[in-house]
C-alpha atoms as a PDB file:
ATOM      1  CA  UNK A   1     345.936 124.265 141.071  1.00  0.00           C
ATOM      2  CA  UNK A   2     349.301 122.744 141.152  1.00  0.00           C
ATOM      3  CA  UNK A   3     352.543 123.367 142.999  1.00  0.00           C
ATOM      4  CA  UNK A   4     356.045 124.162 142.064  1.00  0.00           C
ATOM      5  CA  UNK A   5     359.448 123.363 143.394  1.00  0.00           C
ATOM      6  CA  UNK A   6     361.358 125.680 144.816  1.00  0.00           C
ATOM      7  CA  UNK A   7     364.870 125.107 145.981  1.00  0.00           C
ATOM      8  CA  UNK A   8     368.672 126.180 146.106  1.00  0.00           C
ATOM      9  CA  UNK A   9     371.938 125.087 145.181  1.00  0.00           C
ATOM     10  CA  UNK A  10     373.396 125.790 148.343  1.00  0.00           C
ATOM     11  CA  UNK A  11     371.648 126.089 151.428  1.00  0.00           C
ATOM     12  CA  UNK A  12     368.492 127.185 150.990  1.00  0.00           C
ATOM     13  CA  UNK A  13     364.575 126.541 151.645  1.00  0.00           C
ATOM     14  CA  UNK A  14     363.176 123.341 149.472  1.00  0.00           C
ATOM     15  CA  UNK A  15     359.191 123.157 149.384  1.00  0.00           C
ATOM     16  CA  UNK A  16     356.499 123.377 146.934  1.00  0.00           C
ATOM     17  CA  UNK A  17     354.384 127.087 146.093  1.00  0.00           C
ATOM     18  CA  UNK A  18     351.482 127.137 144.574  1.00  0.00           C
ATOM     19  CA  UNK A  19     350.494 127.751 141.391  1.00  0.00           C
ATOM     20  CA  UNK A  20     347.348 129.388 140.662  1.00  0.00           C
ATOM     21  CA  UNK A  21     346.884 127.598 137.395  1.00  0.00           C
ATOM     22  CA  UNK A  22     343.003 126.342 137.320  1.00  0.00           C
ATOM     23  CA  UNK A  23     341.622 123.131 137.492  1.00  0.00           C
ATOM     24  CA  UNK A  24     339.586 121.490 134.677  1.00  0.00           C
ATOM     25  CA  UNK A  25     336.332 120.479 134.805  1.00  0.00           C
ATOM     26  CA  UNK A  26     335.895 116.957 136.638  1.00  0.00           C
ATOM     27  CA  UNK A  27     337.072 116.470 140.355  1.00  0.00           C
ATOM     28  CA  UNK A  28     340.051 114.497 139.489  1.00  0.00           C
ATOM     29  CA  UNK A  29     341.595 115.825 136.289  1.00  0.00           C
ATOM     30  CA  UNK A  30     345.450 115.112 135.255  1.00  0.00           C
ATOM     31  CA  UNK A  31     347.779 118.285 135.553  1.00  0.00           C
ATOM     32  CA  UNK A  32     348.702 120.438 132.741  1.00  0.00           C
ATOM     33  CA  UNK A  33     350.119 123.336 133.917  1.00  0.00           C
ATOM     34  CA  UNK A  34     354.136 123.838 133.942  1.00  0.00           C
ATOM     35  CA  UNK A  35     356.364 123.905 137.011  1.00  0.00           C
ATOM     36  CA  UNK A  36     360.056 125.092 137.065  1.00  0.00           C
ATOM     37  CA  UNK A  37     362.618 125.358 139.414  1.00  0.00           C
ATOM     38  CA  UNK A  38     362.736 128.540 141.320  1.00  0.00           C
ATOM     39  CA  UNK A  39     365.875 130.198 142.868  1.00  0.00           C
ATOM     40  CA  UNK A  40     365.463 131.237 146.501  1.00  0.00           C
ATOM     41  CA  UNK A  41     367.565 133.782 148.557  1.00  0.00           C
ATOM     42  CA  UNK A  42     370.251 131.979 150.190  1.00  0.00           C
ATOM     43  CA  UNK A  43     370.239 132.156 154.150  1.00  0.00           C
ATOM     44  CA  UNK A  44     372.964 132.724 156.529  1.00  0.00           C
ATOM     45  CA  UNK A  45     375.644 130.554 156.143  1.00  0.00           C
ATOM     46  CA  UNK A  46     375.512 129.689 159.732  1.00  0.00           C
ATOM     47  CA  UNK A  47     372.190 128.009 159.750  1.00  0.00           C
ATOM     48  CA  UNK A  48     372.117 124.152 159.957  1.00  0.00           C
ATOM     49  CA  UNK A  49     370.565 122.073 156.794  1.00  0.00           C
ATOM     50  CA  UNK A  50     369.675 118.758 156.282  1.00  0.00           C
ATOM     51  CA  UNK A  51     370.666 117.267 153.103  1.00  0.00           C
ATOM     52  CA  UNK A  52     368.418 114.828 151.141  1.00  0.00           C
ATOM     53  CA  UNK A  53     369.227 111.861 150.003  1.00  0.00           C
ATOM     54  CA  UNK A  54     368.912 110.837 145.886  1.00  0.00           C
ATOM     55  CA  UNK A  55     368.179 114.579 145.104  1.00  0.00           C
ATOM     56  CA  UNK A  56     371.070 116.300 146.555  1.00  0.00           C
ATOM     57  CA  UNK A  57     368.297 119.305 147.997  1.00  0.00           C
ATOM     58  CA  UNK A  58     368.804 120.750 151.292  1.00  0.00           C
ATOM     59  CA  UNK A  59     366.069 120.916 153.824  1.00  0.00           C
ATOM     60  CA  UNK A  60     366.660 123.743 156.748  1.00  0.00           C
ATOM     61  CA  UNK A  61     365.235 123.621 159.969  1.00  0.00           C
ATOM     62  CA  UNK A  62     362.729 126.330 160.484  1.00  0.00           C
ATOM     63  CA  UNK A  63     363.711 129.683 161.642  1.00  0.00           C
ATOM     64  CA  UNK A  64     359.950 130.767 162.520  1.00  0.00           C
ATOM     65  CA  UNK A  65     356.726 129.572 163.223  1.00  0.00           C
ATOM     66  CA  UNK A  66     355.522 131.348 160.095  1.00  0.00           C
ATOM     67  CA  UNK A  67     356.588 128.958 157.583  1.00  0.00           C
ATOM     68  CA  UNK A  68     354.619 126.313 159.905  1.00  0.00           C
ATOM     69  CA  UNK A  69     351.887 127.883 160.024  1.00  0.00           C
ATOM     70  CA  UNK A  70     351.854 128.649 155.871  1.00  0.00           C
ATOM     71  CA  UNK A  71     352.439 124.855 155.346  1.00  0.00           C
ATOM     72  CA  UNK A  72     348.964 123.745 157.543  1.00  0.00           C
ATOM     73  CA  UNK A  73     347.283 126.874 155.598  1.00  0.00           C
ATOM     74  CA  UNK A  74     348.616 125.362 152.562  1.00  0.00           C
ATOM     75  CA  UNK A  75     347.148 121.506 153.542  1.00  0.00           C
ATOM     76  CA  UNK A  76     343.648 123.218 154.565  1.00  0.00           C
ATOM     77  CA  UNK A  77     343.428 124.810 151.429  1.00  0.00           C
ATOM     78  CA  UNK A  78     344.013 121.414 149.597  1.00  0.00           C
ATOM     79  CA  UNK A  79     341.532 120.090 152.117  1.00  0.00           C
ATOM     80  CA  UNK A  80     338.920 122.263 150.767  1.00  0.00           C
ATOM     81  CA  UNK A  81     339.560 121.448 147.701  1.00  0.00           C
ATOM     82  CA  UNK A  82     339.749 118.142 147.277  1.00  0.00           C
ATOM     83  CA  UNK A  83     336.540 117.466 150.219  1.00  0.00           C
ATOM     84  CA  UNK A  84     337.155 115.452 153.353  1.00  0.00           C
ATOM     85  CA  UNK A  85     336.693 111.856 153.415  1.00  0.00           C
ATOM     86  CA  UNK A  86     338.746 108.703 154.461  1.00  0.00           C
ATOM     87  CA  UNK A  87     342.495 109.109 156.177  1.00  0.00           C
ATOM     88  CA  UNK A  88     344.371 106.300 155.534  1.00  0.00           C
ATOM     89  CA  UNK A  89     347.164 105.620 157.961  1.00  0.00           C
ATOM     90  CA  UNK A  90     349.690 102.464 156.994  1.00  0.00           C
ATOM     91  CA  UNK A  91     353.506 101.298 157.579  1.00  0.00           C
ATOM     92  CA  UNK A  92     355.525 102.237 154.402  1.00  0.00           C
ATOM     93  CA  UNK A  93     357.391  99.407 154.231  1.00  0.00           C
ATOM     94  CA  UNK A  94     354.876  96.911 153.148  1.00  0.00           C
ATOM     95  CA  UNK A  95     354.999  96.516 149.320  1.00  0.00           C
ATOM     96  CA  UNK A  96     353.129  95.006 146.635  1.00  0.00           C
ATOM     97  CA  UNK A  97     354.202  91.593 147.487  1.00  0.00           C
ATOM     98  CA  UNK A  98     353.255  91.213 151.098  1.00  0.00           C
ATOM     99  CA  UNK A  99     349.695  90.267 151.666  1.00  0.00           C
ATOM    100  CA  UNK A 100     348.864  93.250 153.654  1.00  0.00           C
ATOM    101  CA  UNK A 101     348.880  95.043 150.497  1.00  0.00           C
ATOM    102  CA  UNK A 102     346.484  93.581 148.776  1.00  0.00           C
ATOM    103  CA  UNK A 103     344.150  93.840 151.741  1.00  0.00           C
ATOM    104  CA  UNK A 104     344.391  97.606 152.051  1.00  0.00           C
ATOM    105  CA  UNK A 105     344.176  97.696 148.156  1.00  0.00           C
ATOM    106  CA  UNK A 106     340.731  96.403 147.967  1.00  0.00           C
ATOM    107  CA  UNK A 107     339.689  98.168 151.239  1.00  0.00           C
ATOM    108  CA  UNK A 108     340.405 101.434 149.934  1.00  0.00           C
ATOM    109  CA  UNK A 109     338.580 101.159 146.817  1.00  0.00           C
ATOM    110  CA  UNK A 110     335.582  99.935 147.940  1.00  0.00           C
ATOM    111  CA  UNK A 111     335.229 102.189 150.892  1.00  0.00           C
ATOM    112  CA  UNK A 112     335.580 104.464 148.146  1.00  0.00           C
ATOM    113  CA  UNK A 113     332.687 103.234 146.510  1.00  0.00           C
ATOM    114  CA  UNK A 114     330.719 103.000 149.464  1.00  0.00           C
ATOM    115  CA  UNK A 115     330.950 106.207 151.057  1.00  0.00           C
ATOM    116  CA  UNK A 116     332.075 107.516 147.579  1.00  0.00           C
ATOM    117  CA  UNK A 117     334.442 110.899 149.359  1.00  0.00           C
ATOM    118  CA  UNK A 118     337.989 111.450 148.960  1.00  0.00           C
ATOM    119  CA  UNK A 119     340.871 109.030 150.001  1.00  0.00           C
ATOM    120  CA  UNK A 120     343.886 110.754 151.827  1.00  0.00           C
ATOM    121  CA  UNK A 121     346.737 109.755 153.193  1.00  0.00           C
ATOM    122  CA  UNK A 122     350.586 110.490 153.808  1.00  0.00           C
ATOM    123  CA  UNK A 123     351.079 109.827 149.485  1.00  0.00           C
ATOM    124  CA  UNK A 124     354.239 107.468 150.328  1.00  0.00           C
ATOM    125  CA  UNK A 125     354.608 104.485 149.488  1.00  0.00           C
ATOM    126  CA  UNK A 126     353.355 101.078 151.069  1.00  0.00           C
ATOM    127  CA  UNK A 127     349.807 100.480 152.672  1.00  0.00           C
ATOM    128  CA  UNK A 128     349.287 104.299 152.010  1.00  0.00           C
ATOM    129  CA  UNK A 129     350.182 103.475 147.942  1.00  0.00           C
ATOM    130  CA  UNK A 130     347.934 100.615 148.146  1.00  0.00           C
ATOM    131  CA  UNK A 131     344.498 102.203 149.415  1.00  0.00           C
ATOM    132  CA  UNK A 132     345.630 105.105 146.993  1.00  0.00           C
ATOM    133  CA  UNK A 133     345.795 102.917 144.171  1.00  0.00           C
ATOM    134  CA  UNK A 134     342.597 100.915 145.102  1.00  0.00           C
ATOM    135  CA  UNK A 135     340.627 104.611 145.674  1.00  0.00           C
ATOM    136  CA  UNK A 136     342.026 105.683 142.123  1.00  0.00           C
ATOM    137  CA  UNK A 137     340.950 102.122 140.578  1.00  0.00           C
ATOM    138  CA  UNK A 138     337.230 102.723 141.589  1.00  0.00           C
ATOM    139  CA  UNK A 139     337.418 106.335 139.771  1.00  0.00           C
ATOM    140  CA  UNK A 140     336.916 108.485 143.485  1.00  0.00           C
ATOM    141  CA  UNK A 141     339.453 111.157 143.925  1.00  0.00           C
ATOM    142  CA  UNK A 142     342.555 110.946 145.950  1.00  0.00           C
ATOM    143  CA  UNK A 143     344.755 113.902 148.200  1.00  0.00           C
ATOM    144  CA  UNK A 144     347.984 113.193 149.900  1.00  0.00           C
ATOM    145  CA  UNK A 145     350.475 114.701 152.317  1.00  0.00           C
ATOM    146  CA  UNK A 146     353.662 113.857 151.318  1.00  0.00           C
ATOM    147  CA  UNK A 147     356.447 114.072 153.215  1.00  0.00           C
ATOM    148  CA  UNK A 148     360.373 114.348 152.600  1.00  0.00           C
ATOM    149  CA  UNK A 149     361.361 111.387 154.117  1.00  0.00           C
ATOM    150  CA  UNK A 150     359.605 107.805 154.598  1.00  0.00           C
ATOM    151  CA  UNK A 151     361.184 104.716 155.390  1.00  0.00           C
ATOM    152  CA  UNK A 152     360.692 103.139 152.416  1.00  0.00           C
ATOM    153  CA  UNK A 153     360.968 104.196 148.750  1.00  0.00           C
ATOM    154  CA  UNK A 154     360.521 107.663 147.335  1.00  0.00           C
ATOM    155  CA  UNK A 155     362.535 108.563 150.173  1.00  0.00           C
ATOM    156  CA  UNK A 156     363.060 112.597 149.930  1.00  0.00           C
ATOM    157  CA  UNK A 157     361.963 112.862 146.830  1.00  0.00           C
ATOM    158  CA  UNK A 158     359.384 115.662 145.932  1.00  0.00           C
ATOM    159  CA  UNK A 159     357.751 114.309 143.829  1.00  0.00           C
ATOM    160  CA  UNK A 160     355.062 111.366 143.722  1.00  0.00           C
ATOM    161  CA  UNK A 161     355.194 108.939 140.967  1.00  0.00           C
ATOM    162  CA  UNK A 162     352.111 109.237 139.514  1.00  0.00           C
ATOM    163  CA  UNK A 163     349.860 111.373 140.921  1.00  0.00           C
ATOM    164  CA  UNK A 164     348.919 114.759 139.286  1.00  0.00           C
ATOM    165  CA  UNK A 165     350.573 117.566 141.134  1.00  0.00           C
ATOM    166  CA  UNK A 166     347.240 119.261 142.641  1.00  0.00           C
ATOM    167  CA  UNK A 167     346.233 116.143 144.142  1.00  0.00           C
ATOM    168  CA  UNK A 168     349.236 116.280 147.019  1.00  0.00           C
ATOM    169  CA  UNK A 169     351.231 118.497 148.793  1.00  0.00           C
ATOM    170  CA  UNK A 170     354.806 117.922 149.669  1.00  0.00           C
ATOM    171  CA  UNK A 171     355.008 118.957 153.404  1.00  0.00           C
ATOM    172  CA  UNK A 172     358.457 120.251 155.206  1.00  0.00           C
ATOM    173  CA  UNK A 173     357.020 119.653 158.388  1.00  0.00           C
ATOM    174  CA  UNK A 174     355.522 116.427 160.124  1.00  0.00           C
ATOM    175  CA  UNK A 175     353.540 119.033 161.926  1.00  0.00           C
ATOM    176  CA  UNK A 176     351.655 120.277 158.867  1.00  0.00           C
ATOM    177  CA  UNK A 177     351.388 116.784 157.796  1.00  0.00           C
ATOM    178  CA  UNK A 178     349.255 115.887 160.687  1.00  0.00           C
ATOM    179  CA  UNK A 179     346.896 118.908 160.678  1.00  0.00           C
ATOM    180  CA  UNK A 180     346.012 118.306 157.170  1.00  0.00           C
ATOM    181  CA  UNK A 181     345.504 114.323 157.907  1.00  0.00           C
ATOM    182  CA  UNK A 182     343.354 115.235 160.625  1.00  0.00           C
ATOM    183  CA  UNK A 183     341.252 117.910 159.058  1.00  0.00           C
ATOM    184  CA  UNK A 184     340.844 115.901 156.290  1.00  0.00           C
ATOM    185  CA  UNK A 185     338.473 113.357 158.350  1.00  0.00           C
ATOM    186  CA  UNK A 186     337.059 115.936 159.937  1.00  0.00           C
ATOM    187  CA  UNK A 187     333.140 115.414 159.764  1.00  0.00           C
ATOM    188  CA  UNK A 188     331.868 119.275 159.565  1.00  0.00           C
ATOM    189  CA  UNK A 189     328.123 118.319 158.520  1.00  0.00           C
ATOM    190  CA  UNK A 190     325.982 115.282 158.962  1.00  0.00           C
ATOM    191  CA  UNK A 191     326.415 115.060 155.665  1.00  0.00           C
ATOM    192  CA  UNK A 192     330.132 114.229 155.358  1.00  0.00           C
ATOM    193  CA  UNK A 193     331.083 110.986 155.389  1.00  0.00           C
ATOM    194  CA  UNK A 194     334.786 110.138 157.186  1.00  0.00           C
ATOM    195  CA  UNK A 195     336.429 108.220 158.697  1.00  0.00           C
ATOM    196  CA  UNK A 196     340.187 107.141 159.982  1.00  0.00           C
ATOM    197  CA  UNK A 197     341.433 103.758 158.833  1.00  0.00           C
ATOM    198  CA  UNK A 198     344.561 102.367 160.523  1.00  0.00           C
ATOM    199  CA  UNK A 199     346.147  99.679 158.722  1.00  0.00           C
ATOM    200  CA  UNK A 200     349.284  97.930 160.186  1.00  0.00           C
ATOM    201  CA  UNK A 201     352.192  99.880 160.583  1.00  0.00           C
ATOM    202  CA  UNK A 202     355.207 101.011 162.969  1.00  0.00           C
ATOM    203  CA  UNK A 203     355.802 103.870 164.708  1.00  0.00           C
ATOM    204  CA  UNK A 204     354.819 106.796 162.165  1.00  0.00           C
ATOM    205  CA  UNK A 205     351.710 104.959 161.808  1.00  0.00           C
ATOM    206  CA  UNK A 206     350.980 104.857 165.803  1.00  0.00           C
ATOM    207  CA  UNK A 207     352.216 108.049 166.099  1.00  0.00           C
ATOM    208  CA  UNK A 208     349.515 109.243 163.618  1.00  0.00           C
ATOM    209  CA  UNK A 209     346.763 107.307 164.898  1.00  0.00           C
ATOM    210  CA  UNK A 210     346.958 107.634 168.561  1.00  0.00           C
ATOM    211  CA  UNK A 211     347.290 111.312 168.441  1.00  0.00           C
ATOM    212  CA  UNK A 212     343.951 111.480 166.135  1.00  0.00           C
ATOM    213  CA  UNK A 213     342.642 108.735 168.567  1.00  0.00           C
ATOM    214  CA  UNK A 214     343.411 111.106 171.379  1.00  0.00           C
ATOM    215  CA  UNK A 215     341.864 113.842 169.483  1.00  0.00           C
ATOM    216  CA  UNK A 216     338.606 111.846 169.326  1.00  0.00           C
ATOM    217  CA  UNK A 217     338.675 111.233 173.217  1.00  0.00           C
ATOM    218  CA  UNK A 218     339.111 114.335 174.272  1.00  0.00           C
ATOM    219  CA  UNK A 219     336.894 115.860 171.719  1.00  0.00           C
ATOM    220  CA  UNK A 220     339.321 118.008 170.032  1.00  0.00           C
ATOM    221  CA  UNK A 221     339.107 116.849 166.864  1.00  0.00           C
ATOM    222  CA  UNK A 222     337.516 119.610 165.415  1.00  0.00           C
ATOM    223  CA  UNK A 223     333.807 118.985 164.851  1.00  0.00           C
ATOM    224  CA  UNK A 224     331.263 118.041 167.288  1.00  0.00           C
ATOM    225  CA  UNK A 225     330.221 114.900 165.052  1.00  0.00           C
ATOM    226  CA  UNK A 226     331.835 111.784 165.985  1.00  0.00           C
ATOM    227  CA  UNK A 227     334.835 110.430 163.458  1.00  0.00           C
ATOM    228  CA  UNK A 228     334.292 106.662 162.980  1.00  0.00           C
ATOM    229  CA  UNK A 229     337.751 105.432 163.490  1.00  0.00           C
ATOM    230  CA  UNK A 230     338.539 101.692 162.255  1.00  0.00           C
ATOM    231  CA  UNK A 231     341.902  99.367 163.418  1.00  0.00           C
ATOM    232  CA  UNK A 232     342.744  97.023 160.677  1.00  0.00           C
ATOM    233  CA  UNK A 233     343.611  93.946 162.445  1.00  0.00           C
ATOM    234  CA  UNK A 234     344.560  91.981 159.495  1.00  0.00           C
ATOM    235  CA  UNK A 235     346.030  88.570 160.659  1.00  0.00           C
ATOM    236  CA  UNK A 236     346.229  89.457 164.137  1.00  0.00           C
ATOM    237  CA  UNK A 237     348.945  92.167 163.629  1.00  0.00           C
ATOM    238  CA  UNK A 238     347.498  94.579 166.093  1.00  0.00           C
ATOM    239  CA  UNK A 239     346.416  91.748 168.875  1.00  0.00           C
ATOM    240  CA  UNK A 240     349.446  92.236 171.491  1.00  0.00           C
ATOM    241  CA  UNK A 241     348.993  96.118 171.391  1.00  0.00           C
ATOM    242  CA  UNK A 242     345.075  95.299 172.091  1.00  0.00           C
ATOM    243  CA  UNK A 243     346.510  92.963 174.869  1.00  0.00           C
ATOM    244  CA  UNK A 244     348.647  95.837 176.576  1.00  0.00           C
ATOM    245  CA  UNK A 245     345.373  98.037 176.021  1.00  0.00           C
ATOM    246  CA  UNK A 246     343.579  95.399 177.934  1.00  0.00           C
ATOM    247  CA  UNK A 247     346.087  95.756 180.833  1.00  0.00           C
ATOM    248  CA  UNK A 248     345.368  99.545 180.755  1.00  0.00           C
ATOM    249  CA  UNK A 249     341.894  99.441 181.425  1.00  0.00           C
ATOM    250  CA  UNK A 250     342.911  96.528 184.540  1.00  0.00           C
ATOM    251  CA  UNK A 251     345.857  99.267 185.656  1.00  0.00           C
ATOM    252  CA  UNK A 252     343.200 102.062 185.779  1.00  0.00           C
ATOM    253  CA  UNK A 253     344.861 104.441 183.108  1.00  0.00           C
ATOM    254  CA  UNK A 254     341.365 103.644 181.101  1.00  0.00           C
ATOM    255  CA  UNK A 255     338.174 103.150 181.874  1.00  0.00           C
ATOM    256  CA  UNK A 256     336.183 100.190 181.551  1.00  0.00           C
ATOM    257  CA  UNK A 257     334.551 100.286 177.724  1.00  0.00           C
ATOM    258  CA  UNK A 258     336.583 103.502 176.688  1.00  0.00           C
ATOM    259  CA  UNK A 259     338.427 101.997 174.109  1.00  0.00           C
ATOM    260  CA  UNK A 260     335.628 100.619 172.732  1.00  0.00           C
ATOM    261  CA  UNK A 261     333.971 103.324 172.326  1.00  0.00           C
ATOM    262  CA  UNK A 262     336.193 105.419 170.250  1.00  0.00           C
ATOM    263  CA  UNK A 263     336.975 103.081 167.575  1.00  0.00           C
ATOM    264  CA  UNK A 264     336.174  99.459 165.814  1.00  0.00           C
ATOM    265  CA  UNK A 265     338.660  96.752 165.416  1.00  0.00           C
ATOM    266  CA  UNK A 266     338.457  95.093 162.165  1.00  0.00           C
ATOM    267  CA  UNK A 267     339.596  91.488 161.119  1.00  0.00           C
ATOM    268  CA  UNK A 268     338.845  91.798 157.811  1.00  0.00           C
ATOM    269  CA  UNK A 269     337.690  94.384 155.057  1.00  0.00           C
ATOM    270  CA  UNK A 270     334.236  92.681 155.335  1.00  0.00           C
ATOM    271  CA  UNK A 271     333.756  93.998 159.017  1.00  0.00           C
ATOM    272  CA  UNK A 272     335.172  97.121 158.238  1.00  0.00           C
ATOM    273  CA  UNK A 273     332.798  97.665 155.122  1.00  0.00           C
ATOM    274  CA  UNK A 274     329.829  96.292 157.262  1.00  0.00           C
ATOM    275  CA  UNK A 275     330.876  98.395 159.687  1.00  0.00           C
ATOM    276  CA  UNK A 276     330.903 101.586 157.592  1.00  0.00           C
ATOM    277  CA  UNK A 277     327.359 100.881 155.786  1.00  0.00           C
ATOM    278  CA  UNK A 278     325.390 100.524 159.168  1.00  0.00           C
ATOM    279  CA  UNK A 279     327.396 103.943 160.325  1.00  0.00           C
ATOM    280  CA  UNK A 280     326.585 106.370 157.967  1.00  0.00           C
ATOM    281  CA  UNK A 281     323.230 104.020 156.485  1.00  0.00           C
ATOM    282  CA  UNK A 282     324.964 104.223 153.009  1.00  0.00           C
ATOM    283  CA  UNK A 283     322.624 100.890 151.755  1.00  0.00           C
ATOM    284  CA  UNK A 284     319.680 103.023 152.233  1.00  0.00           C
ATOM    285  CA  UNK A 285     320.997 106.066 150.573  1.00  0.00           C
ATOM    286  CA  UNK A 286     322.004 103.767 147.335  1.00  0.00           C
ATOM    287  CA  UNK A 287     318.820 102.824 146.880  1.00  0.00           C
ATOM    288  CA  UNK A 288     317.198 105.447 147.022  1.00  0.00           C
ATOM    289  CA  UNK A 289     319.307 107.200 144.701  1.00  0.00           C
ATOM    290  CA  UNK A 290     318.765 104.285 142.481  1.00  0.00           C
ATOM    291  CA  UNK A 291     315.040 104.872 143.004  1.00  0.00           C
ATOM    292  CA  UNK A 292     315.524 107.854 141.683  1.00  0.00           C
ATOM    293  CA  UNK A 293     317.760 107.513 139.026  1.00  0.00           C
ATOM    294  CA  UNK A 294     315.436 104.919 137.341  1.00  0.00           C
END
């Protein structure tokens, strides 16, 4: 299945439809199907658009909670697709060159490995293009929820630069974009193996993972079974927010050990991987596999 972009020349709707082409054999195949530009009605003049950048496309503001609800519909269905595995949330702006990068590369393909499920995350650019890439370099599939706008690169465009078109959805709405990255760690079995991995990043990144962390507290994150979720640390980036968080629990606004509880700080990929194998007892299910195997 891949998607299509529809759009105007004037003012009118820009998102991807479906297309009900099939999918070959293996879980990640390349796309071969066609996509085209379609035409779409033009709206009332009146109505107020938002103009991309590079692309000249406009995006309007929605006009009902229909074409909200048809975008999360639309992630859910990738969702079950693609399985659930490992969310990765990460700042944008970090590219190949800063260190960070190469840490979340190599985390992201060998939690891949490890846990051996599907890597997600918001398909931009950055931390999130670096545990894509490292997922994709140990052969495990990859999904994404793009989005129009980042703050780095690929900024509004549709389009991501190299993965196949069924792999990721281009989402209007930040909305959408965060039901599909939290269903897609959702752990619906015993048997599914998730998690949420936070690597540094600004305010979209927060955003993102204090509203799943919240989820996770108040146990509305759509499973009974308990979401591992994992704060990447690396060189001490996240220390003065764990310092405020300290001063919460002292202020009363949490409780003693609550923190703790809902998630693991990391220092390193080691801990995180260590962390990951005692979880979900992957060592144990390797070798018996490899027991059985030869």
């Amino acid at each position: 299945m891949g998607f299509s972009i529809a759009s105007s020349n004037s003012f009118g709707h820009c998102y991807l439809i479906q297309d009900h082409s099939q999918r070959t054999g293996k879980k990640f195949a390349s796309f071969h199907g066609n996509f085209k530009l379609s035409t779409l009605f033009t709206r009332a003049q009146s109505r107020k658009s938002f103009c991309c950048k590079l692309e000249g496309i406009d995006f309007q503001e929605r006009t009902s909670p229909a074409e909200v609800k048809e975008e999360i519909e639309q992630c859910y269905k990738l969702i079950q697709r693609l399985g659930r595995g490992v969310v990765y949330l990460g700042s944008s702006r970090f590219g190949p060159n800063h260190p960070h990068y190469a840490q979340a590369f190599e985390l992201g393909k060998e939690i891949s490995r490890l846990l051996d499920c599907t890597s997600w995350s918001g398909a931009g650019p950055g931390l999130m293009d670096a545990a894509t890439k490292g997922a994709l370099q140990a052969g495990k599939p990859v999904g994404g929820f793009k989005i129009a706008k980042e703050a780095g690169e690929w900024t509004a465009r549709k389009f991501h630069p190299y993965l196949p078109l069924d792999c990721y959805l281009t989402c209007r709405f930040f909305s959408a974009r965060k039901h599909g990255l939290v269903d897609a760690a959702v752990r619906a079995s015993d048997s599914d193996r998730t998690a949420v991995v936070a690597l540094p990043g600004g305010i979209g990144t927060l955003d993102e993972a204090f509203e799943i962390l919240a989820l996770i507290q108040l146990e509305r994150i759509g499973s009974k079974l308990h979401v591992p979720f994992l704060l990447m640390n690396y060189n001490s980036f996240y220390s003065k927010l764990l310092d405020f968080l300290d001063d919460c629990e002292v202020s009363g606004t949490l409780s003693k050990g609550e923190l703790s509880s809902l998630w693991k700080v990391c220092d390193n990929n080691l801990e995180a991987l260590a962390y990951l194998e005692e979880y979900y007892s992957v060592s144990r299910l390797r070798n018996d596999y490899k027991t059985v195997t030869n």
